[in-house]
C-alpha atoms as a PDB file:
ATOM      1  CA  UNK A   1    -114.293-144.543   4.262  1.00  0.00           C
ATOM      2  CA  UNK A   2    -111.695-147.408   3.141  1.00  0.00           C
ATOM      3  CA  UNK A   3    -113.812-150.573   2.812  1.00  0.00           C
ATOM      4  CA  UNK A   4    -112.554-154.000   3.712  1.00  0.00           C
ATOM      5  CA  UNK A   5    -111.603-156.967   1.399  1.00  0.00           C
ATOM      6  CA  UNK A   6    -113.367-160.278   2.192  1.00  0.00           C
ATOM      7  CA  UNK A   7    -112.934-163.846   1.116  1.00  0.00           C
ATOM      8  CA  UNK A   8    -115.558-165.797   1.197  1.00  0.00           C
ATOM      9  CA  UNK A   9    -115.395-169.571   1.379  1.00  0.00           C
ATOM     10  CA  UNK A  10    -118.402-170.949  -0.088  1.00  0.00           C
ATOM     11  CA  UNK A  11    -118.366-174.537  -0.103  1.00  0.00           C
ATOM     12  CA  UNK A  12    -121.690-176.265  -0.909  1.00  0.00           C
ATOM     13  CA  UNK A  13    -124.261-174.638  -3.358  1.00  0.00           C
ATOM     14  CA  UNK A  14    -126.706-175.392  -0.543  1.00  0.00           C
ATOM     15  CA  UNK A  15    -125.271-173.033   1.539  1.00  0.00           C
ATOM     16  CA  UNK A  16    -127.377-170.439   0.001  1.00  0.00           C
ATOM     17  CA  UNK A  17    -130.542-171.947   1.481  1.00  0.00           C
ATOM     18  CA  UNK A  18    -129.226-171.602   4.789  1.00  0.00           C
ATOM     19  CA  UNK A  19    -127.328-173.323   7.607  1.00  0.00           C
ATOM     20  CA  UNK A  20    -124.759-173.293   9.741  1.00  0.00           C
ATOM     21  CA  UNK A  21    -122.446-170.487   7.828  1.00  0.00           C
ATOM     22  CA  UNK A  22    -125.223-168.119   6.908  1.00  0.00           C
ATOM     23  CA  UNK A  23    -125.180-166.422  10.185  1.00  0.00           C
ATOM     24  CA  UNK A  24    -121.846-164.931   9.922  1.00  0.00           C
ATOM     25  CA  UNK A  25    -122.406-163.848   6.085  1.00  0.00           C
ATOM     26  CA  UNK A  26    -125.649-161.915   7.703  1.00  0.00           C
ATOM     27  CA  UNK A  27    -123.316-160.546  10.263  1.00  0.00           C
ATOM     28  CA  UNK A  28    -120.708-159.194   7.595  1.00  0.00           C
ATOM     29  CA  UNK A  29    -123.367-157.379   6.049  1.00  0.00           C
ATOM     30  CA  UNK A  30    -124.852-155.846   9.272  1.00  0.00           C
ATOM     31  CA  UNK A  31    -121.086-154.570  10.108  1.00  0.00           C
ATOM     32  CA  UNK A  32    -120.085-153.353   6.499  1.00  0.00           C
ATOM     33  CA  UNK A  33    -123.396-151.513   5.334  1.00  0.00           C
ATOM     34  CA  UNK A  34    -123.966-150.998   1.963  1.00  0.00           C
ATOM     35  CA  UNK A  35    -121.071-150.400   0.035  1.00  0.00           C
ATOM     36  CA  UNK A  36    -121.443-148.556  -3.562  1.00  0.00           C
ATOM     37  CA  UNK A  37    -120.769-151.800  -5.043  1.00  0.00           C
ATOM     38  CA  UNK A  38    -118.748-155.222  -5.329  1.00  0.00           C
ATOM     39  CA  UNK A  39    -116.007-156.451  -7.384  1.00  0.00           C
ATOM     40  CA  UNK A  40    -116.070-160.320  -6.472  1.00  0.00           C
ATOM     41  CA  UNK A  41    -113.432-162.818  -7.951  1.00  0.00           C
ATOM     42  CA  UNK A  42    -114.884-166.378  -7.958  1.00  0.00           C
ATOM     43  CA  UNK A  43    -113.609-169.578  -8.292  1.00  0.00           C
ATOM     44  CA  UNK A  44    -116.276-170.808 -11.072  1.00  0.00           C
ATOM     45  CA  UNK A  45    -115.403-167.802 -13.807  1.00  0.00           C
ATOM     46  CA  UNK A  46    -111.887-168.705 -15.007  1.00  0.00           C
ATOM     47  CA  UNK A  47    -111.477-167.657 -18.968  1.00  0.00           C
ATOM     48  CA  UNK A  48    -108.488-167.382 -21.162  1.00  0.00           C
ATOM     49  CA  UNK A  49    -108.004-163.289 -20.759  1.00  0.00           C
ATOM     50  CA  UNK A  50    -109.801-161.080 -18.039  1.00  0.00           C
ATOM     51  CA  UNK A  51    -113.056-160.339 -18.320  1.00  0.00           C
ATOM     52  CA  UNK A  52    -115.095-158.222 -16.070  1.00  0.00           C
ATOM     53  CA  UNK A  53    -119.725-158.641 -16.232  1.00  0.00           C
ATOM     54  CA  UNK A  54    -120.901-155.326 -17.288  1.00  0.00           C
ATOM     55  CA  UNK A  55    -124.874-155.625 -17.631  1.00  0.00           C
ATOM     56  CA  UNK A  56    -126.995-153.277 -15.645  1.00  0.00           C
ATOM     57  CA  UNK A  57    -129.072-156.649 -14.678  1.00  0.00           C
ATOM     58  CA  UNK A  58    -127.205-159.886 -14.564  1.00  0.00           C
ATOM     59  CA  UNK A  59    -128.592-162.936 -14.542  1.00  0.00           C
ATOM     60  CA  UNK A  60    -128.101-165.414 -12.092  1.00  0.00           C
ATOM     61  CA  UNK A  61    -126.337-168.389 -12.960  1.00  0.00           C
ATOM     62  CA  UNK A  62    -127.018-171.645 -12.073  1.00  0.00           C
ATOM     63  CA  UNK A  63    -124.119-173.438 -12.979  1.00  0.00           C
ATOM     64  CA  UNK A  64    -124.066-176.539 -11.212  1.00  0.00           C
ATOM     65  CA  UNK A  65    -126.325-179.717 -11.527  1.00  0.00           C
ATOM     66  CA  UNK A  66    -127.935-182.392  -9.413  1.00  0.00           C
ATOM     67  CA  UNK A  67    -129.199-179.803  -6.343  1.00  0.00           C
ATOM     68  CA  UNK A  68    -133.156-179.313  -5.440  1.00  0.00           C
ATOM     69  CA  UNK A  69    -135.294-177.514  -7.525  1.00  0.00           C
ATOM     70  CA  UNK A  70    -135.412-174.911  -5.177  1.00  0.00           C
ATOM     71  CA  UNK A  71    -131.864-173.992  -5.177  1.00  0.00           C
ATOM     72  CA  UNK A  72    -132.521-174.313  -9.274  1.00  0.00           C
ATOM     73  CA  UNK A  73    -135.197-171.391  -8.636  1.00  0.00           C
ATOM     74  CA  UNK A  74    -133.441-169.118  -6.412  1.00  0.00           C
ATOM     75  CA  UNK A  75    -132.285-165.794  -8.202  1.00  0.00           C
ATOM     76  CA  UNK A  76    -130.332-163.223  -6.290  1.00  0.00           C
ATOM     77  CA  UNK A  77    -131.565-159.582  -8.623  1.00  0.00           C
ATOM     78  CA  UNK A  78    -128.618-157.859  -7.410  1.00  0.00           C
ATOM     79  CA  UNK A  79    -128.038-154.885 -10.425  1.00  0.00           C
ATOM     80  CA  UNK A  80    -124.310-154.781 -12.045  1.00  0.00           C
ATOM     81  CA  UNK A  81    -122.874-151.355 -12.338  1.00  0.00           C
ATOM     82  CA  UNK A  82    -121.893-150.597 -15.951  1.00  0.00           C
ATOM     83  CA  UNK A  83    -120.084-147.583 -14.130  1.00  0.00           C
ATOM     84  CA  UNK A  84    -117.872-150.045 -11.765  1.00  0.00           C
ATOM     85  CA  UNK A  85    -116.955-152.603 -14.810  1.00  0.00           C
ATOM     86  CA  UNK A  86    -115.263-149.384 -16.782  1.00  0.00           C
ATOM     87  CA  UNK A  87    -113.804-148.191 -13.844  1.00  0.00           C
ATOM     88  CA  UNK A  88    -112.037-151.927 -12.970  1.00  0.00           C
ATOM     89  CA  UNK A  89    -111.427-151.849 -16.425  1.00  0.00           C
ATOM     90  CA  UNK A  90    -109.498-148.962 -16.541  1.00  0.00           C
ATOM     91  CA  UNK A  91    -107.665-150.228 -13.765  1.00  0.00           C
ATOM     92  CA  UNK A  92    -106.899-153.710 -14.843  1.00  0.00           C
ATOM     93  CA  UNK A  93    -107.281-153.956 -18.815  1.00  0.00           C
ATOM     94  CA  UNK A  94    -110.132-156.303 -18.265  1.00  0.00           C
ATOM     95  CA  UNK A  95    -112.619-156.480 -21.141  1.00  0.00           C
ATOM     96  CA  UNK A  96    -116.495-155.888 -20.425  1.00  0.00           C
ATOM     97  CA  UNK A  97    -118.272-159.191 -20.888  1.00  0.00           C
ATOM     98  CA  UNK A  98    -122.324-159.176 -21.597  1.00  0.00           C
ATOM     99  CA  UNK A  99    -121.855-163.127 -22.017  1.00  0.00           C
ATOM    100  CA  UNK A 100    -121.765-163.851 -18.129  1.00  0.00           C
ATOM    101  CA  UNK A 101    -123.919-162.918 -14.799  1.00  0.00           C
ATOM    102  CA  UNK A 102    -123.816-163.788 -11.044  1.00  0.00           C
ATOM    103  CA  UNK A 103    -122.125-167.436 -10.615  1.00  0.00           C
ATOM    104  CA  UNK A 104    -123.202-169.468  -7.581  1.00  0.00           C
ATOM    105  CA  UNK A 105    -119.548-168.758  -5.640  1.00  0.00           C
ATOM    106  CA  UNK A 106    -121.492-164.889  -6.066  1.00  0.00           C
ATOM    107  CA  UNK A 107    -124.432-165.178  -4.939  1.00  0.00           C
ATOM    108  CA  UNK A 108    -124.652-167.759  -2.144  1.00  0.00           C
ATOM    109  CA  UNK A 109    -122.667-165.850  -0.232  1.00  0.00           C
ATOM    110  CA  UNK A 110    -124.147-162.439  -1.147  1.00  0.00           C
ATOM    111  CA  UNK A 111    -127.959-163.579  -0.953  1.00  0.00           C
ATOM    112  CA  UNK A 112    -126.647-163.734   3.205  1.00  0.00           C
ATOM    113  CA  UNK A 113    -125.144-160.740   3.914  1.00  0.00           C
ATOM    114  CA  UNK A 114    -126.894-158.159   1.706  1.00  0.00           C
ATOM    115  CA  UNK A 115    -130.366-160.197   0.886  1.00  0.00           C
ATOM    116  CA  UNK A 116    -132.381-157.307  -0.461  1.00  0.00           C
ATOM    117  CA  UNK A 117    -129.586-157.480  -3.441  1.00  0.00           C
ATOM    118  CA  UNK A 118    -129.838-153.544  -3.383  1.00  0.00           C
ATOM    119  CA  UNK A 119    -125.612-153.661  -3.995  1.00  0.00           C
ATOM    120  CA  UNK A 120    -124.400-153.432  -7.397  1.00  0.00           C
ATOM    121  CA  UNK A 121    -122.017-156.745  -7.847  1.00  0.00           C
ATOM    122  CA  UNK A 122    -119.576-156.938 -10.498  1.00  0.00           C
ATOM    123  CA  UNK A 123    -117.679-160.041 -11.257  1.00  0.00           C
ATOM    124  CA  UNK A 124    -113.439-159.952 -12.486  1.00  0.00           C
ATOM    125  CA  UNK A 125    -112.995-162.991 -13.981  1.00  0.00           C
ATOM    126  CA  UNK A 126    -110.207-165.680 -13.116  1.00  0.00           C
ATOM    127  CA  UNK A 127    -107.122-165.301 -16.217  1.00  0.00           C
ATOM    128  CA  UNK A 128    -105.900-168.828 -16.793  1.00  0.00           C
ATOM    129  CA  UNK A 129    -102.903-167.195 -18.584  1.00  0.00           C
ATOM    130  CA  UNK A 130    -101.580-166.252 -15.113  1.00  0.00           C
ATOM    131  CA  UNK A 131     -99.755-167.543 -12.339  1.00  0.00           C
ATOM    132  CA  UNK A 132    -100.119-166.756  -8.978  1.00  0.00           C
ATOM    133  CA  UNK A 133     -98.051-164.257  -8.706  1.00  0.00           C
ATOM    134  CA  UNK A 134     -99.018-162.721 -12.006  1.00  0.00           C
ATOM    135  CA  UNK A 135    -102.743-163.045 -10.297  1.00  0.00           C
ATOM    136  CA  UNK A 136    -101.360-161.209  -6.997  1.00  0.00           C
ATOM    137  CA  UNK A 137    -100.025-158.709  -9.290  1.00  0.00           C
ATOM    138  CA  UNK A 138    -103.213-158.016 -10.873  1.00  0.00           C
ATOM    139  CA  UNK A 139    -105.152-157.773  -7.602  1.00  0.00           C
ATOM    140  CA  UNK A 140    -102.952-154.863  -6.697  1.00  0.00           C
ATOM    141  CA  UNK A 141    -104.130-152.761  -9.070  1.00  0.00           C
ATOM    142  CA  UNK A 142    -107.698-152.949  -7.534  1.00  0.00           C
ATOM    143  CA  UNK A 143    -106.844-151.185  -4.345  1.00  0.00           C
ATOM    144  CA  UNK A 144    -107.784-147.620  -4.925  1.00  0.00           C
ATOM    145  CA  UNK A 145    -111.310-149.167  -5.207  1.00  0.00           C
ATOM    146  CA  UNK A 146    -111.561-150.069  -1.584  1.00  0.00           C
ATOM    147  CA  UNK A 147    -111.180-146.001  -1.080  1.00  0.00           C
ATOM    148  CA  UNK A 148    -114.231-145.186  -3.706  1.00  0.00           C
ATOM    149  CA  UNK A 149    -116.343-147.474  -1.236  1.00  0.00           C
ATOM    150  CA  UNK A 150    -116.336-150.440  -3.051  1.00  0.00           C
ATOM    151  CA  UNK A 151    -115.471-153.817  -1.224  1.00  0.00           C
ATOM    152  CA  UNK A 152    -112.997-156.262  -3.038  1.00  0.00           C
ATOM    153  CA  UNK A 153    -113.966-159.566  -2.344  1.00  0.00           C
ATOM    154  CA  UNK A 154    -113.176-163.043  -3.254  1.00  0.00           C
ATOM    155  CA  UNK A 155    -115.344-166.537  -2.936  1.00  0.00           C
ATOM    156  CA  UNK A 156    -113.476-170.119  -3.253  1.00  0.00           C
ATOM    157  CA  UNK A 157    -112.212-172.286  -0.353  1.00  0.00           C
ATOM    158  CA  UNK A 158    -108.300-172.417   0.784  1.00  0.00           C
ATOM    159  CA  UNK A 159    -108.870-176.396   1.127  1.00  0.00           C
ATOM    160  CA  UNK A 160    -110.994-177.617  -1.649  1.00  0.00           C
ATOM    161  CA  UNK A 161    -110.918-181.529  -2.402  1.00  0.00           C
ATOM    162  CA  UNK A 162    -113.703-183.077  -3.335  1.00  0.00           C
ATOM    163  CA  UNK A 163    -112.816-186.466  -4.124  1.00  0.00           C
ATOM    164  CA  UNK A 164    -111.916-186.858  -0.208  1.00  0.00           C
ATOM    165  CA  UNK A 165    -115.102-185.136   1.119  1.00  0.00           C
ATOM    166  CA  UNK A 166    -117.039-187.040   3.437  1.00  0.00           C
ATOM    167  CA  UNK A 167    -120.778-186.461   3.244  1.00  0.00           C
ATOM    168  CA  UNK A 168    -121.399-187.449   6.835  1.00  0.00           C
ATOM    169  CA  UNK A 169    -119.342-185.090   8.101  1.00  0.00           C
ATOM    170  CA  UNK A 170    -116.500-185.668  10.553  1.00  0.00           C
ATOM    171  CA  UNK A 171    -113.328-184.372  11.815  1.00  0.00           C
ATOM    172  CA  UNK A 172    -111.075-182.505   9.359  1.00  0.00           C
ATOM    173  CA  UNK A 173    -108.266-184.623   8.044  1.00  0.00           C
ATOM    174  CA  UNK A 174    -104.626-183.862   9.546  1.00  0.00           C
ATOM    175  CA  UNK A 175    -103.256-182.051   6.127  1.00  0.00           C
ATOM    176  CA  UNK A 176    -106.700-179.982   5.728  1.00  0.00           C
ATOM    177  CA  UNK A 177    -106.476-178.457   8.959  1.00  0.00           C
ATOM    178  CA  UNK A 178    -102.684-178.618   8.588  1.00  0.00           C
ATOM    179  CA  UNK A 179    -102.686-176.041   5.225  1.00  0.00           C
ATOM    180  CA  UNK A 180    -105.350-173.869   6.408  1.00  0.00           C
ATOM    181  CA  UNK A 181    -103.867-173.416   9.710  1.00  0.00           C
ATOM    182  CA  UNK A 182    -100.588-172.133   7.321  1.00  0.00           C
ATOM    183  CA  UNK A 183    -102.949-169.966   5.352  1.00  0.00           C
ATOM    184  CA  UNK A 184    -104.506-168.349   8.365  1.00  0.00           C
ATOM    185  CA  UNK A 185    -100.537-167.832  10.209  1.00  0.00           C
ATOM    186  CA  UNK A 186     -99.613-166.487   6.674  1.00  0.00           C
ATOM    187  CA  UNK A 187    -102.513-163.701   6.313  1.00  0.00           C
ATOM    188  CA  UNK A 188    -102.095-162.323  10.121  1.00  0.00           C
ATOM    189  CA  UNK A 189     -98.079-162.028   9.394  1.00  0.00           C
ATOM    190  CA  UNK A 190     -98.458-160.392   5.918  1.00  0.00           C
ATOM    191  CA  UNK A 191     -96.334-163.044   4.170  1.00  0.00           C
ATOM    192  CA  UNK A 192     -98.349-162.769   0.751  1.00  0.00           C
ATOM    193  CA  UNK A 193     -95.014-164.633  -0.934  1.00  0.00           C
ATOM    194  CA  UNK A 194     -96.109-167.669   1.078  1.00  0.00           C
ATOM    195  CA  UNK A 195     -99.340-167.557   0.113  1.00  0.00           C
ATOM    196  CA  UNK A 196     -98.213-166.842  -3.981  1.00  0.00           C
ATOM    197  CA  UNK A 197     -96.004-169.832  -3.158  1.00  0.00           C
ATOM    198  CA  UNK A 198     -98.671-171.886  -1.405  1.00  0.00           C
ATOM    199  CA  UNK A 199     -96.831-175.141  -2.182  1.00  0.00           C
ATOM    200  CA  UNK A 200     -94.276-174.870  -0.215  1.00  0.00           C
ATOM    201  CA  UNK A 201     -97.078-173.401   2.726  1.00  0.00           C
ATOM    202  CA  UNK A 202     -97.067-176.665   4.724  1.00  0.00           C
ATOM    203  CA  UNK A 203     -96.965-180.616   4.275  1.00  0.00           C
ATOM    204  CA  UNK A 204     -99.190-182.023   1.361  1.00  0.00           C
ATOM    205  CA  UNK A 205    -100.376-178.461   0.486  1.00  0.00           C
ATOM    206  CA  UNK A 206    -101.474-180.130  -3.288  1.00  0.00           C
ATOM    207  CA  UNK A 207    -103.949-182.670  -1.372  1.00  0.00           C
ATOM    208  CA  UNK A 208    -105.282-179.420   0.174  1.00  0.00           C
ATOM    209  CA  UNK A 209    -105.360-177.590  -3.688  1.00  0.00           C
ATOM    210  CA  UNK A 210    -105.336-179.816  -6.011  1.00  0.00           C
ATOM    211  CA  UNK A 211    -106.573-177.645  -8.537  1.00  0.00           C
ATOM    212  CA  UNK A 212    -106.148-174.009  -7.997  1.00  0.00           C
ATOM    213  CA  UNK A 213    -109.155-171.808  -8.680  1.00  0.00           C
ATOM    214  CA  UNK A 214    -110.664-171.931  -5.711  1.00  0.00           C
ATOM    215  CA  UNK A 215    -107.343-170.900  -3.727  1.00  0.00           C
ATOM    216  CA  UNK A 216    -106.509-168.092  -6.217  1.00  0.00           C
ATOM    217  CA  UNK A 217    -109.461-165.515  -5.485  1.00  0.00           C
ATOM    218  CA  UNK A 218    -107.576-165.615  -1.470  1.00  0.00           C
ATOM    219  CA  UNK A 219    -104.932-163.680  -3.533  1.00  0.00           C
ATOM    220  CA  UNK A 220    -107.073-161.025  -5.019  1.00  0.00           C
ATOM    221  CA  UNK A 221    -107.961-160.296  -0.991  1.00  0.00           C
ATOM    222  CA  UNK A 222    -104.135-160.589   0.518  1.00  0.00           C
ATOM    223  CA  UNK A 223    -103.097-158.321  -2.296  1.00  0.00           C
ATOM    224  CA  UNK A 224    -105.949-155.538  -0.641  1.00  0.00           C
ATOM    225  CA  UNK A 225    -104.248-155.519   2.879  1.00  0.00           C
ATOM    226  CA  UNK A 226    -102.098-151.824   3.634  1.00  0.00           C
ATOM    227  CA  UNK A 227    -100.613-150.741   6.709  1.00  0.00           C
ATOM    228  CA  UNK A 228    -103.120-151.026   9.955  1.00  0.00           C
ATOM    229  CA  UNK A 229    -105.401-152.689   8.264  1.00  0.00           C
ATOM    230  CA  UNK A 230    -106.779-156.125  10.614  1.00  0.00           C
ATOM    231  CA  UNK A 231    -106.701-159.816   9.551  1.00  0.00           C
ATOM    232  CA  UNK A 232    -110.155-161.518  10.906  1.00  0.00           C
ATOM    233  CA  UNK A 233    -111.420-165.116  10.286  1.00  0.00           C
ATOM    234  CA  UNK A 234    -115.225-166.107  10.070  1.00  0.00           C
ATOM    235  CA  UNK A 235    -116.893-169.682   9.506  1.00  0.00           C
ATOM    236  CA  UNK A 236    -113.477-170.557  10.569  1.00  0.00           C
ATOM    237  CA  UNK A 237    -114.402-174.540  10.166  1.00  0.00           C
ATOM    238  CA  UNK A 238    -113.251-177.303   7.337  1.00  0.00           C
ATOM    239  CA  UNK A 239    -116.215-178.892   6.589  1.00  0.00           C
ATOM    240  CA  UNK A 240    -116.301-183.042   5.089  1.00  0.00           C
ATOM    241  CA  UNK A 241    -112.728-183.158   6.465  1.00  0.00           C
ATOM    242  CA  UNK A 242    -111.463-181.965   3.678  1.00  0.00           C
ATOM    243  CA  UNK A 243    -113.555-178.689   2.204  1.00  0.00           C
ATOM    244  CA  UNK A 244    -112.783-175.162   4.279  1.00  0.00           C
ATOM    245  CA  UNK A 245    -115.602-172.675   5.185  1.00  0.00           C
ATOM    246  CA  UNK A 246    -113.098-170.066   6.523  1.00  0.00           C
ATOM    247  CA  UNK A 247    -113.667-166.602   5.277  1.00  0.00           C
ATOM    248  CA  UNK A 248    -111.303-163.230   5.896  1.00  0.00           C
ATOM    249  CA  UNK A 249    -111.841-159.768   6.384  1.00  0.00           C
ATOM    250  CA  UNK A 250    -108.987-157.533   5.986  1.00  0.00           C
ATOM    251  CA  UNK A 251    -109.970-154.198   7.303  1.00  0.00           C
END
């Protein structure tokens, strides 16, 4: 069975207590199953050269600051798969790395839609060296994966700007909704140059992604997509005005 690619956006740490997006996550899980295991590129693992976890356990990583002691105490015991982190190796060049675990753009998303953490995760990490395309490139290389039963997934947000978040909430600001409306139209048409190019996506596309890491792992997913495979949107909602929640499933 060919399993789908998903792209997860995270936003908030706290979203792995619960809330309004955890429903959907739980969904996702119900309608996938249990793969064999994950490959998941997130936005808070970028090194210089590409590194892929490779412990049986890894830990769980709580690499933020300023959030409740109990998101400090949640773990998420999901194994790693030794196995998996050769085989994207061989794949991809990527070195195994013993020096990493389960960052939070992992498992706040994951501790959703498989919570028993009975599916082996593996994390490819983000190569500053490379440009979009040169990531897009890369991503292609994972595809025979999704027909060995492993989902290729990615967690970031296509809007991420934190300096114009509004903790109270509110409507999503015109250029937020703007560039991940153009994201969205992009993925159903299978223009992946668009999205490599994501500049030139729509009007003010930088205030959307001002820094890039949590855009890129979108690639890793787009790159997945082959002939008859479906584009579907989840948590489809920009949350703050200005940070977006929407996740896709390709396949």
């Amino acid at each position: 069975m060919r399993r789908p690619a998903v792209f997860f956006g995270h936003g908030s740490p706290m979203n792995a207590l619960g809330g309004p997006f955890a429903e959907a996550w739980q969904q996702l899980g119900v309608d996938i199953g249990k793969p064999a295991g994950v490959v998941m590129v997130s936005a808070h693992w970028e090194t210089q050269g590409l590194g892929v976890t490779a412990q049986a356990r890894p830990e769980t990583l709580h690499d933020f600051g300023g959030f409740p002691a109990e998101l400090h105490a949640m773990q998420y015991p999901a194994p790693g798969s030794p196995a998996l982190a050769a085989r994207v190796a061989a794949l991809t060049g990527a070195v195994p790395v013993e020096a990493w675990g389960l960052d939070h753009g992992t498992w706040s998303v994951l501790a959703h839609v498989w919570p028993q953490a009975d599916v082996p995760v593996v994390q490819l990490s983000l190569d500053r060296r490379l440009d979009a395309r040169g990531h897009y490139a890369l991503a292609k290389a994972l595809r025979p994966l999704r027909d060995e039963n492993v989902v290729i997934a990615g967690s970031g947000d296509f809007v991420h700007n934190l300096r114009t978040w509004k903790r109270a909430g509110g409507e999503a600001y015109p250029w937020a909704s703007g560039f991940n409306e153009a994201v969205k139209a992009a993925l159903v048409r299978g223009d992946h140059d668009a999205l490599i190019d994501w500049v030139g996506l729509a009007e003010d596309a930088q205030m959307s992604v001002p820094t890039d890491e949590h855009y890129l792992p979108l690639l890793y997913v787009a790159a997945q997509a082959m002939p008859g495979d479906d584009v579907s949107f989840f948590n489809d909602v920009i949350d703050g005005g200005s940070i977006s929640m929407t996740g896709v499933r390709i396949g």
